[in-house]
PDB file of N, CA and C in Angstrom:
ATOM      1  N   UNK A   1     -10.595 -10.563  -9.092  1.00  0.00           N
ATOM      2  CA  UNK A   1     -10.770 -10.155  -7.727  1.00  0.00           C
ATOM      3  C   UNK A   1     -11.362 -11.309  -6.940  1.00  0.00           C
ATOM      4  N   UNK A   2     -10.851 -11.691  -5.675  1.00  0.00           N
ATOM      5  CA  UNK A   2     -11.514 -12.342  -5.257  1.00  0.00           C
ATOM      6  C   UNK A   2     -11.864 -12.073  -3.443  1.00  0.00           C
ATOM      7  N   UNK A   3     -12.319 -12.580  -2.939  1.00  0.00           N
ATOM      8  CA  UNK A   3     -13.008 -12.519  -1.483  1.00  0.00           C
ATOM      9  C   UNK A   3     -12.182 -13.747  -0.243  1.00  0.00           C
ATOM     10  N   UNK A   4     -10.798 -13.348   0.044  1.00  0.00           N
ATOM     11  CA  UNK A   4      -9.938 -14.039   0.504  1.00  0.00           C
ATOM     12  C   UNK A   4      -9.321 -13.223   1.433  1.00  0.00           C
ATOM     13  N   UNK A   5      -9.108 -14.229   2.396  1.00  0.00           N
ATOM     14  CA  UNK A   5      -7.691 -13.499   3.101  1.00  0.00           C
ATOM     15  C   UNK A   5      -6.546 -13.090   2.509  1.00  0.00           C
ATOM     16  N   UNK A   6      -6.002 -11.889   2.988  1.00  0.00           N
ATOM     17  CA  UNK A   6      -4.869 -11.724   2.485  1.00  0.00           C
ATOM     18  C   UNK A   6      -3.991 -12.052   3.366  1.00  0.00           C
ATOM     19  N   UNK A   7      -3.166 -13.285   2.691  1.00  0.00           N
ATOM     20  CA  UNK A   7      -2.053 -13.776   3.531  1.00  0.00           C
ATOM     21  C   UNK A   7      -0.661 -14.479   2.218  1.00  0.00           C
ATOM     22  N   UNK A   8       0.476 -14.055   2.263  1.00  0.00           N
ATOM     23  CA  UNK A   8       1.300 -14.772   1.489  1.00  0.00           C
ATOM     24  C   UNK A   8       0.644 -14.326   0.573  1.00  0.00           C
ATOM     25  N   UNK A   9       0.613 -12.970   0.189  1.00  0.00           N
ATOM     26  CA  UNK A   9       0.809 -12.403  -1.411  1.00  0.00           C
ATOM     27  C   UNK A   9       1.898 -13.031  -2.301  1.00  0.00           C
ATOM     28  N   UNK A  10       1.104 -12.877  -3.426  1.00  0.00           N
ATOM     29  CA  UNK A  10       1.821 -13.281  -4.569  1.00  0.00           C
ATOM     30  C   UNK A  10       2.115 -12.004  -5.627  1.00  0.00           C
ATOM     31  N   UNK A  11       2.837 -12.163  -6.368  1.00  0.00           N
ATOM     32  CA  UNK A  11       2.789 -11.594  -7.577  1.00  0.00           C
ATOM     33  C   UNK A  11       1.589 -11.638  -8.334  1.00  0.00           C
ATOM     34  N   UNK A  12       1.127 -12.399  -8.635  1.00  0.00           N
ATOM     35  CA  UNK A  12      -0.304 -13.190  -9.316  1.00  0.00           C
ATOM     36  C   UNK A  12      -1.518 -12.370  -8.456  1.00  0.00           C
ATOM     37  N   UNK A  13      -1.096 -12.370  -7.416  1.00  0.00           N
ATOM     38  CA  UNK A  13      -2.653 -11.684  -6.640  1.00  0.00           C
ATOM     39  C   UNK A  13      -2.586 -10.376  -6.479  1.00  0.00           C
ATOM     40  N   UNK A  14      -1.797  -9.243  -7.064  1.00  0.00           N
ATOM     41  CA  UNK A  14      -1.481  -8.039  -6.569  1.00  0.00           C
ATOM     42  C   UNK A  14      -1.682  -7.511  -8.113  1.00  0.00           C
ATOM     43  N   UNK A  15      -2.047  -6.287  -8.071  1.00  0.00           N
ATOM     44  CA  UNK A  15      -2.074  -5.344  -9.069  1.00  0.00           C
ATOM     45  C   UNK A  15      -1.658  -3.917  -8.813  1.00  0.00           C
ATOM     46  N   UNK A  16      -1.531  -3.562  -9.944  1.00  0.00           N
ATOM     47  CA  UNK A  16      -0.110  -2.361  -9.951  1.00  0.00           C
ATOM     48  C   UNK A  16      -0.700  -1.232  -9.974  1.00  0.00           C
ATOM     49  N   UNK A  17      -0.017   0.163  -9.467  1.00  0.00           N
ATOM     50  CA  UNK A  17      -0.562   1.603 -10.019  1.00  0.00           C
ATOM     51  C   UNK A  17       0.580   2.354  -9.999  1.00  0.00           C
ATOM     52  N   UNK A  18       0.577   3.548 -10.751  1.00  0.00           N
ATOM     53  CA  UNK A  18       1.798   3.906  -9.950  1.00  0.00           C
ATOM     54  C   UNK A  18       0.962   5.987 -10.086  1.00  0.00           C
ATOM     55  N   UNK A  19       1.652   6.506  -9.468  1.00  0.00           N
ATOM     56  CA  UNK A  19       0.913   7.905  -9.067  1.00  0.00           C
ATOM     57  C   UNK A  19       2.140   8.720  -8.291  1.00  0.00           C
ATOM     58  N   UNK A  20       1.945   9.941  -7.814  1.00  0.00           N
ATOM     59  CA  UNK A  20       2.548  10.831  -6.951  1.00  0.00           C
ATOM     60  C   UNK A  20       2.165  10.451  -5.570  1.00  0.00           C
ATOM     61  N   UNK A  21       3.070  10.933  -4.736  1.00  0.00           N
ATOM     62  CA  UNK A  21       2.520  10.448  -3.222  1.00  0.00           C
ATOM     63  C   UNK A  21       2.052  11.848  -2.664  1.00  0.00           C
ATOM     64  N   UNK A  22       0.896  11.785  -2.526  1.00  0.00           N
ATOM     65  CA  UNK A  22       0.312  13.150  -1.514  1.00  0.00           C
ATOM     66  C   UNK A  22       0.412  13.491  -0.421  1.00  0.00           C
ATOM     67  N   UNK A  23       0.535  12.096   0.213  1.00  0.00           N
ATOM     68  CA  UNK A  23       0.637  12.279   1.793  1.00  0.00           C
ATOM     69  C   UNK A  23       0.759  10.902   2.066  1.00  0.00           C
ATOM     70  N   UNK A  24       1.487  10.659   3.169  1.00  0.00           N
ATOM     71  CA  UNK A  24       1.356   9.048   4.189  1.00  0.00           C
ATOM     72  C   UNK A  24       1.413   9.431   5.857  1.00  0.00           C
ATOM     73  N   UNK A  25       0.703   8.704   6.180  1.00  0.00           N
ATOM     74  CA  UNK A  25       0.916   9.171   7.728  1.00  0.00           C
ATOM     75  C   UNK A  25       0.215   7.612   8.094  1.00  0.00           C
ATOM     76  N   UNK A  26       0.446   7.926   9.660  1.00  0.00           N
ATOM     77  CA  UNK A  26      -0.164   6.419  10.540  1.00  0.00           C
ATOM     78  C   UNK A  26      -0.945   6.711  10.890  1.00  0.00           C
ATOM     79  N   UNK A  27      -2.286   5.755  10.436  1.00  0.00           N
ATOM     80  CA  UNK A  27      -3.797   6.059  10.631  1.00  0.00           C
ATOM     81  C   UNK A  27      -4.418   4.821  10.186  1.00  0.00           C
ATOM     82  N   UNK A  28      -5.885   4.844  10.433  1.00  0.00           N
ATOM     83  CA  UNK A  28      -6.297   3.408  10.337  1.00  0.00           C
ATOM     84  C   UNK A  28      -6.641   2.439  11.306  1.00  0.00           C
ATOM     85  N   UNK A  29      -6.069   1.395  10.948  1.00  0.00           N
ATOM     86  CA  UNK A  29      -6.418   0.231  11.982  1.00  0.00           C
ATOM     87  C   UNK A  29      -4.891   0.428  12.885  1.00  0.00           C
ATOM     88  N   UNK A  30      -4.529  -0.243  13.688  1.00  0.00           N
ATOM     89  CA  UNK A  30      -3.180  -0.392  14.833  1.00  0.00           C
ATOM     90  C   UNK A  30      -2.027  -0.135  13.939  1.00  0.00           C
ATOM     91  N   UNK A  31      -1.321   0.647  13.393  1.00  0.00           N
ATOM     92  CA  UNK A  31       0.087   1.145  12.806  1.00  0.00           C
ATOM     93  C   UNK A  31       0.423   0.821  11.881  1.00  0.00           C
ATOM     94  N   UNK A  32      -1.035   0.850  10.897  1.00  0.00           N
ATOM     95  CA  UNK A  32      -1.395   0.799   9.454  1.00  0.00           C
ATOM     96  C   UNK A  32      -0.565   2.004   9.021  1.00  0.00           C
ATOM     97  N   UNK A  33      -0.048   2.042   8.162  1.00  0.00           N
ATOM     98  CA  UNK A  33       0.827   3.457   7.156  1.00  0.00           C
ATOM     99  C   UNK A  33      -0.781   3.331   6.360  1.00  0.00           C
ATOM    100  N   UNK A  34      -0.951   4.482   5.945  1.00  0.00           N
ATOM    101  CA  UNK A  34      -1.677   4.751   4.662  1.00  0.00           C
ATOM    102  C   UNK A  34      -0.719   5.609   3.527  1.00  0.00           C
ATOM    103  N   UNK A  35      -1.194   5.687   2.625  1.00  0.00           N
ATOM    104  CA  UNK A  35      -0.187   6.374   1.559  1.00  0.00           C
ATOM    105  C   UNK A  35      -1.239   6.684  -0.047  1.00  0.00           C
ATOM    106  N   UNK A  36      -1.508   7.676   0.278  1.00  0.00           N
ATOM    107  CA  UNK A  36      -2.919   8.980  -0.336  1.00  0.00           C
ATOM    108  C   UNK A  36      -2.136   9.423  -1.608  1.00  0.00           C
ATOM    109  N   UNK A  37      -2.300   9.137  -2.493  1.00  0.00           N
ATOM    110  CA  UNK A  37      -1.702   9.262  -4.576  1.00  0.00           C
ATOM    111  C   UNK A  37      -2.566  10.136  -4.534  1.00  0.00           C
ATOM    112  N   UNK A  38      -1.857  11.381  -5.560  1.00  0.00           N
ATOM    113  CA  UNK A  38      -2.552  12.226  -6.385  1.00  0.00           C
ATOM    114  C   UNK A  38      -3.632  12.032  -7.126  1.00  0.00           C
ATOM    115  N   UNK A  39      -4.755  12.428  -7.127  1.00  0.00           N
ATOM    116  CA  UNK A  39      -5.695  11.863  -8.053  1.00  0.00           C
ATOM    117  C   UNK A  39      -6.056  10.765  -8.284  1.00  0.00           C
ATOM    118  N   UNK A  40      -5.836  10.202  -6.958  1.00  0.00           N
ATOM    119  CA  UNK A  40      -6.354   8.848  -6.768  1.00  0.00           C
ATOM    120  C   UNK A  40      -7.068   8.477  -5.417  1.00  0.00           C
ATOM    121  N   UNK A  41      -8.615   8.371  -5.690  1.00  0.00           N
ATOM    122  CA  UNK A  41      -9.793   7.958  -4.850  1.00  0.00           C
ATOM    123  C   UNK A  41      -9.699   6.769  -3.660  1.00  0.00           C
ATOM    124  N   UNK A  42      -8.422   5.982  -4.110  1.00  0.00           N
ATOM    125  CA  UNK A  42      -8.688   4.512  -3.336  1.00  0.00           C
ATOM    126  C   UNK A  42      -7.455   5.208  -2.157  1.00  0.00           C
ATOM    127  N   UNK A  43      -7.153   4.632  -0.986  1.00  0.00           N
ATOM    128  CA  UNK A  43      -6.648   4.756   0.520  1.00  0.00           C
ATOM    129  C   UNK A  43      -5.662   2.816  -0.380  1.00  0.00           C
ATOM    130  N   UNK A  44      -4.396   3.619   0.028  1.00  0.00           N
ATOM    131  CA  UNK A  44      -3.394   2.345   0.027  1.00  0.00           C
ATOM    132  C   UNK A  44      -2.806   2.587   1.545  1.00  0.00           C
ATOM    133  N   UNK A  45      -2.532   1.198   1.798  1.00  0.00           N
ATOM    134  CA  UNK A  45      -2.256   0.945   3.250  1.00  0.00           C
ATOM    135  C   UNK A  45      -0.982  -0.595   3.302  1.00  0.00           C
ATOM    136  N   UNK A  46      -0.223  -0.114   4.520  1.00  0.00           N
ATOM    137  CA  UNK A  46       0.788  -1.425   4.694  1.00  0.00           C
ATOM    138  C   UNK A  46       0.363  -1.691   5.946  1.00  0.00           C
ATOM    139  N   UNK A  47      -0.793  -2.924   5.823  1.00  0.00           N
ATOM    140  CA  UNK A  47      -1.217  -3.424   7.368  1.00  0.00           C
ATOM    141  C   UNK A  47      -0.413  -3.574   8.178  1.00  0.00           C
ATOM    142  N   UNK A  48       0.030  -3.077   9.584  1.00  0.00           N
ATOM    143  CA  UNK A  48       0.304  -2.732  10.784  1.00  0.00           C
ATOM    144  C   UNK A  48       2.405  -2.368   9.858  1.00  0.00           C
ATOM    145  N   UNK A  49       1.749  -1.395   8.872  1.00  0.00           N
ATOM    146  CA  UNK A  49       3.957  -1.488   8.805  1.00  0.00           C
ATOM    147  C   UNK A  49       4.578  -0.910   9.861  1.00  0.00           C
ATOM    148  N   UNK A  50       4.010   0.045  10.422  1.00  0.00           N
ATOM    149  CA  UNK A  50       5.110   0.652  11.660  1.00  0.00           C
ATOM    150  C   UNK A  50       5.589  -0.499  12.508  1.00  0.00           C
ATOM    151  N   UNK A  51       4.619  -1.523  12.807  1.00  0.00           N
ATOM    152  CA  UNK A  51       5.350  -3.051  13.234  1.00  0.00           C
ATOM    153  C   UNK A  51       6.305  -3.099  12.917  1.00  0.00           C
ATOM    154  N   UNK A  52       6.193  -3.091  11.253  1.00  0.00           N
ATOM    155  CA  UNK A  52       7.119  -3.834   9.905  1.00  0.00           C
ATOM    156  C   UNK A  52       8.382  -3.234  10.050  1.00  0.00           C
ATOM    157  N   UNK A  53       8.777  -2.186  11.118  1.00  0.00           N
ATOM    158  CA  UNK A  53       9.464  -1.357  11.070  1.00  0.00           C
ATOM    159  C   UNK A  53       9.793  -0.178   9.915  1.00  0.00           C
ATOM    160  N   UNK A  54       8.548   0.377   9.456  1.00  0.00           N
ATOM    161  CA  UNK A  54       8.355   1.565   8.485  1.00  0.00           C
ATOM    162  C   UNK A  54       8.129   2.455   9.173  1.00  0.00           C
ATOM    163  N   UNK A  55       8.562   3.815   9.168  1.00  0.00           N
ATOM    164  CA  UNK A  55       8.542   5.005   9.736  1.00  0.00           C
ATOM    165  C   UNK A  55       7.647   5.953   8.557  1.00  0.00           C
ATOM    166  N   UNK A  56       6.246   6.327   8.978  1.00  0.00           N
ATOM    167  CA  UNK A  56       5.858   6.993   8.082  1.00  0.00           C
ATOM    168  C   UNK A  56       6.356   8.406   7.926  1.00  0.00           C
ATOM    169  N   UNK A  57       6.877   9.141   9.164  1.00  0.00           N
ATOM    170  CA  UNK A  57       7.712  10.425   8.617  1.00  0.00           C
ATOM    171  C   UNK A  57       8.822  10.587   7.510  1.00  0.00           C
ATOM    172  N   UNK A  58       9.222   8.981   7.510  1.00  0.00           N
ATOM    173  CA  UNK A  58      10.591   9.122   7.047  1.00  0.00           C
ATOM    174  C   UNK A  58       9.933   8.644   6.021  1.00  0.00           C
ATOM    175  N   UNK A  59       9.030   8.410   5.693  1.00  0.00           N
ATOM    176  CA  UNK A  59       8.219   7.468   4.228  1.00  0.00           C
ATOM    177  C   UNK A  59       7.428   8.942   3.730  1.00  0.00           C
ATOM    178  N   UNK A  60       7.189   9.428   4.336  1.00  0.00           N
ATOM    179  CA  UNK A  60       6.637  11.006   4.130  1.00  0.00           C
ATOM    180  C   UNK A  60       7.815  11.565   3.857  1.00  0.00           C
ATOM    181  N   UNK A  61       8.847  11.685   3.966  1.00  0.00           N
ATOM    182  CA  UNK A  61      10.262  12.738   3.971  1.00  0.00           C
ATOM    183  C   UNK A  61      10.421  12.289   2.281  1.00  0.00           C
ATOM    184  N   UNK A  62      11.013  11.037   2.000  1.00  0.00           N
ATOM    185  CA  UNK A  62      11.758  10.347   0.700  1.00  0.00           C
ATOM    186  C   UNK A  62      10.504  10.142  -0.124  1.00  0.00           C
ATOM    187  N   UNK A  63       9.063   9.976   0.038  1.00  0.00           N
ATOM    188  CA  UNK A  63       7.803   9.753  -1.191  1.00  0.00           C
ATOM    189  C   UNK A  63       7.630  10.805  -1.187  1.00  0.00           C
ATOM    190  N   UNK A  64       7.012  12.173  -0.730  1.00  0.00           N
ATOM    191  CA  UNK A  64       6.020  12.784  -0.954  1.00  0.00           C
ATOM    192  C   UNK A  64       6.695  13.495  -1.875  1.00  0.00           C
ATOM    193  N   UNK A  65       5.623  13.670  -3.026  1.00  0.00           N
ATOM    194  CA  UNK A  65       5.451  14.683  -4.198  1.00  0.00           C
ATOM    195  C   UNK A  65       6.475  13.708  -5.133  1.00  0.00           C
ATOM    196  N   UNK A  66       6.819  12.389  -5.474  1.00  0.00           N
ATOM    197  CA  UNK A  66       7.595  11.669  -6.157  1.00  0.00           C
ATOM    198  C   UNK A  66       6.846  10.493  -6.626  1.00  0.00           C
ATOM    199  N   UNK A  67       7.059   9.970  -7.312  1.00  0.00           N
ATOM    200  CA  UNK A  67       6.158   9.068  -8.464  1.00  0.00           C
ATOM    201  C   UNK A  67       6.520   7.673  -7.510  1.00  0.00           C
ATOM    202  N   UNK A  68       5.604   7.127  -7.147  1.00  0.00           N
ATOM    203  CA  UNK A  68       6.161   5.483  -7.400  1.00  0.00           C
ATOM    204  C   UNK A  68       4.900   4.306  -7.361  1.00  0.00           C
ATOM    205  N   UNK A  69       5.528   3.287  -7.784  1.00  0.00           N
ATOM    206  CA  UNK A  69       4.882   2.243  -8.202  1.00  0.00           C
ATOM    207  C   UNK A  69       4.143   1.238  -6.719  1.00  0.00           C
ATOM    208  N   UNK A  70       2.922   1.117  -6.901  1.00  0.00           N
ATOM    209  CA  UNK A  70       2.655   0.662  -5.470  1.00  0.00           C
ATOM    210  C   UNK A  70       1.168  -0.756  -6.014  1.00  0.00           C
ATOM    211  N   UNK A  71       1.892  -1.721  -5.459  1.00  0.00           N
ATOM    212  CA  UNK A  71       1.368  -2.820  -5.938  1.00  0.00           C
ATOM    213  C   UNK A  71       0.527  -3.483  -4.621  1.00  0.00           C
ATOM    214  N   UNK A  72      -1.183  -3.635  -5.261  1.00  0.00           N
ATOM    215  CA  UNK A  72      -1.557  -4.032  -3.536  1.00  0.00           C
ATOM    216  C   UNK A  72      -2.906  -5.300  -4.254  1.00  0.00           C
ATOM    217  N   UNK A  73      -3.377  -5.453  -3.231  1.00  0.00           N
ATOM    218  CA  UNK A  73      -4.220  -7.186  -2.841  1.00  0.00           C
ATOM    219  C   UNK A  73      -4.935  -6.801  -4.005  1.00  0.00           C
ATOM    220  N   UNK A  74      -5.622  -7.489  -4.613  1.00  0.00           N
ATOM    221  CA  UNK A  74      -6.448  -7.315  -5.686  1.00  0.00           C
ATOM    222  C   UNK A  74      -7.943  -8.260  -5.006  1.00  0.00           C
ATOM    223  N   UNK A  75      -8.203  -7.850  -3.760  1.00  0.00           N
ATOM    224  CA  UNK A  75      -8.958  -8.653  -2.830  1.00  0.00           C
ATOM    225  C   UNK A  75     -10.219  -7.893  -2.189  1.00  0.00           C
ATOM    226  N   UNK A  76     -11.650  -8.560  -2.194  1.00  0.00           N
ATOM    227  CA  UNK A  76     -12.518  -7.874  -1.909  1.00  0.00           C
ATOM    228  C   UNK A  76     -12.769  -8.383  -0.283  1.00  0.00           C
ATOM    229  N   UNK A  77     -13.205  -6.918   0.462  1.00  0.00           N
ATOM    230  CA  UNK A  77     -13.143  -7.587   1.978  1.00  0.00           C
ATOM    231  C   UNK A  77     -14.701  -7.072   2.715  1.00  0.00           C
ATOM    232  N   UNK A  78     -15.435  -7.485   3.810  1.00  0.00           N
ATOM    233  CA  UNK A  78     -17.067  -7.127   4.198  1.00  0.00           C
ATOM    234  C   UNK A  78     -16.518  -5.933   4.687  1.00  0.00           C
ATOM    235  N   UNK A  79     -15.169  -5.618   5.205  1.00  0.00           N
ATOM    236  CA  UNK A  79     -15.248  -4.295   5.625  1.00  0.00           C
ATOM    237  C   UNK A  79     -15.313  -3.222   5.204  1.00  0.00           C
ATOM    238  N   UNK A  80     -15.369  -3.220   3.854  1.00  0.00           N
ATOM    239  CA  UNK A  80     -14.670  -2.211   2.498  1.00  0.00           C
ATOM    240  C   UNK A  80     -15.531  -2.377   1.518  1.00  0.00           C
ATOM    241  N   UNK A  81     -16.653  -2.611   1.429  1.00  0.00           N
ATOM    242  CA  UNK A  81     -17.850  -3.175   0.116  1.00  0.00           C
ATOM    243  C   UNK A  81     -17.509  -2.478  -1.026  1.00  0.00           C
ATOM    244  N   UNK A  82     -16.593  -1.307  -0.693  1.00  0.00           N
ATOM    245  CA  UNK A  82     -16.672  -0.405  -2.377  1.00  0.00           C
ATOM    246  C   UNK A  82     -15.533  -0.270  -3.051  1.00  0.00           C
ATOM    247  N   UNK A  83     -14.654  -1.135  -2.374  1.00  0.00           N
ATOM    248  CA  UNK A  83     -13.076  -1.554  -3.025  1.00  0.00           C
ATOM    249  C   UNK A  83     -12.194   0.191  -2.666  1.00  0.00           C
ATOM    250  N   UNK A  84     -12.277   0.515  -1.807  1.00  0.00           N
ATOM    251  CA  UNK A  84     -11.476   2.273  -1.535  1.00  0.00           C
ATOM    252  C   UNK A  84     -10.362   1.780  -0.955  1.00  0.00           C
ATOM    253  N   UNK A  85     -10.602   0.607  -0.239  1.00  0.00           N
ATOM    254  CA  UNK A  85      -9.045   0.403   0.688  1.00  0.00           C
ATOM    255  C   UNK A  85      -8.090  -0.183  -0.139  1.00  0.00           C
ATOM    256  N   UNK A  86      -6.849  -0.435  -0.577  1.00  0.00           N
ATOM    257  CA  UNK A  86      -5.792  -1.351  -1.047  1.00  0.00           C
ATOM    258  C   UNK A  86      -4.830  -1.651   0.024  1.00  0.00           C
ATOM    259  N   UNK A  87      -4.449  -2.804  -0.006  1.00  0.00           N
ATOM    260  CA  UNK A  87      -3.662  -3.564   0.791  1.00  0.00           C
ATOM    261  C   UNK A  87      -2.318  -3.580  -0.144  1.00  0.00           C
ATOM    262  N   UNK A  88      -1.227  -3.123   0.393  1.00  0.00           N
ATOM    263  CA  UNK A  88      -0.209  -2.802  -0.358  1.00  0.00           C
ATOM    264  C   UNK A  88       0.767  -3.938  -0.267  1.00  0.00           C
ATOM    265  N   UNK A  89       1.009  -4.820  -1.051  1.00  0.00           N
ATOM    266  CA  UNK A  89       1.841  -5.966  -0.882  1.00  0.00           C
ATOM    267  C   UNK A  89       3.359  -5.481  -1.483  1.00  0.00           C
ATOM    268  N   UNK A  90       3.333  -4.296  -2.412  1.00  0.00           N
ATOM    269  CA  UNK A  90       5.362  -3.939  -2.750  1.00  0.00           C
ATOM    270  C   UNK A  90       5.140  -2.375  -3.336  1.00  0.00           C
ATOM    271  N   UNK A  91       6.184  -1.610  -2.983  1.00  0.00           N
ATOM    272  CA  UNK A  91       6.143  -0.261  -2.910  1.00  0.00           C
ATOM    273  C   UNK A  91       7.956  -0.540  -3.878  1.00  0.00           C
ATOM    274  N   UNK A  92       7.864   0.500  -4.963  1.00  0.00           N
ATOM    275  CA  UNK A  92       8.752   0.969  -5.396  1.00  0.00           C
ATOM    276  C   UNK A  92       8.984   1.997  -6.505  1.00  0.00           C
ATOM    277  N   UNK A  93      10.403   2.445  -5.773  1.00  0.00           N
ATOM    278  CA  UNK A  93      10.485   3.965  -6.493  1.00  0.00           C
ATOM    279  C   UNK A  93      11.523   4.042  -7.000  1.00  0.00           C
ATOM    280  N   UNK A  94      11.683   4.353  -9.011  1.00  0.00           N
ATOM    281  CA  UNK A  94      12.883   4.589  -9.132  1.00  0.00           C
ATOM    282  C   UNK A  94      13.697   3.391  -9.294  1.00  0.00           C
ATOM    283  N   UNK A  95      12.994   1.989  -9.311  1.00  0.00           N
ATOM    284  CA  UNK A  95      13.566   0.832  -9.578  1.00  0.00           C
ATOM    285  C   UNK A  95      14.394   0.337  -8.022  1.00  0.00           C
ATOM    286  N   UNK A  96      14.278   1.040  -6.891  1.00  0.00           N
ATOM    287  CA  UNK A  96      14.335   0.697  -5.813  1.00  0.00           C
ATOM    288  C   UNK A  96      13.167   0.408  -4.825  1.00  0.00           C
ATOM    289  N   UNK A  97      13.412  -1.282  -4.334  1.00  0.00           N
ATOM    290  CA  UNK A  97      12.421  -1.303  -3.125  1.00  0.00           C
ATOM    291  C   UNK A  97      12.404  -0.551  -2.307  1.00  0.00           C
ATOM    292  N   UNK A  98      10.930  -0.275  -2.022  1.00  0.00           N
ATOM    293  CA  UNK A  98      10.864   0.274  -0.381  1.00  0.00           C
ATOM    294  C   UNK A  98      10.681  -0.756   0.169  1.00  0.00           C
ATOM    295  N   UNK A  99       9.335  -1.167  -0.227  1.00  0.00           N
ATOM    296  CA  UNK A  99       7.944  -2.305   0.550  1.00  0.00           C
ATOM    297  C   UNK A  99       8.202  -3.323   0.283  1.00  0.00           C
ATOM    298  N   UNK A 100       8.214  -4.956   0.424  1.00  0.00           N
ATOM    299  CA  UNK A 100       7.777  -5.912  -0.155  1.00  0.00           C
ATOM    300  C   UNK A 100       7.505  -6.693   1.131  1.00  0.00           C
ATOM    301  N   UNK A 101       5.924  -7.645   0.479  1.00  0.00           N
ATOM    302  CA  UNK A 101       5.157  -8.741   1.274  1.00  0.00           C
ATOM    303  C   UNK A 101       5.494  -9.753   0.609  1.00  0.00           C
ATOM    304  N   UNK A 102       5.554  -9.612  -0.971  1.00  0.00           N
ATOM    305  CA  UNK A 102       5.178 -10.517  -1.911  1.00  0.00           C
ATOM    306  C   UNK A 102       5.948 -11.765  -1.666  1.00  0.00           C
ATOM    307  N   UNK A 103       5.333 -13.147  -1.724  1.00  0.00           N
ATOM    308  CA  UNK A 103       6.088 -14.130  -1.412  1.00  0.00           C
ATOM    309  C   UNK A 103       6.822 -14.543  -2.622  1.00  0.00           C
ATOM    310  N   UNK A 104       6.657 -14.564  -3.841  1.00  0.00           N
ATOM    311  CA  UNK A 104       7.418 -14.896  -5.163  1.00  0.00           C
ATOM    312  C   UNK A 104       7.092 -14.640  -6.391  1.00  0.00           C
TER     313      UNK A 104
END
């Protein structure tokens, strides 16, 4: 873990989970997606994706209640001291992308 900007994710800097999707909606900071796993404590987020052109209804319609793999910053930030937030650098379900930041 380290105490960096997150910019130009890597493979190398991201770590994996994978879970049910409970819920996603736009919330947060400016048109942050969040995306809330079953039985899972930490808040995953795609900084400003509705930018990114992600539609969280339609990311709510095709995830919710379906398994997928969601890979985010492995990065500690002053805003977050207790590691709850993840920064989601690649989303996939089913061996299909949704998400990807990752640069290589």
């Amino acid at each position: 873990m380290s105490l960096i900007p997150i910019s130009n994710p890597t493979l190398e800097d991201s770590e994996m989970t994978t879970g049910k999707v409970e819920a996603i909606a736009e919330k947060g900071g400016p048109f942050d997606i969040q995306i809330h796993v079953n039985n899972d404590g930490r808040i995953y987020y795609v900084n400003r994706g509705a930018e990114k052109g992600l539609d969280p209804r339609e990311l709510n319609e095709a995830l919710r209640g379906n398994q997928i793999e969601i890979y985010y910053s492995d990065c500690l930030t002053p805003l977050d001291p207790f590691g709850k937030l993840k920064h989601i650098t690649r989303i996939n379900q089913n061996g299909t992308l949704i998400y990807n930041e990752i640069i290589k």
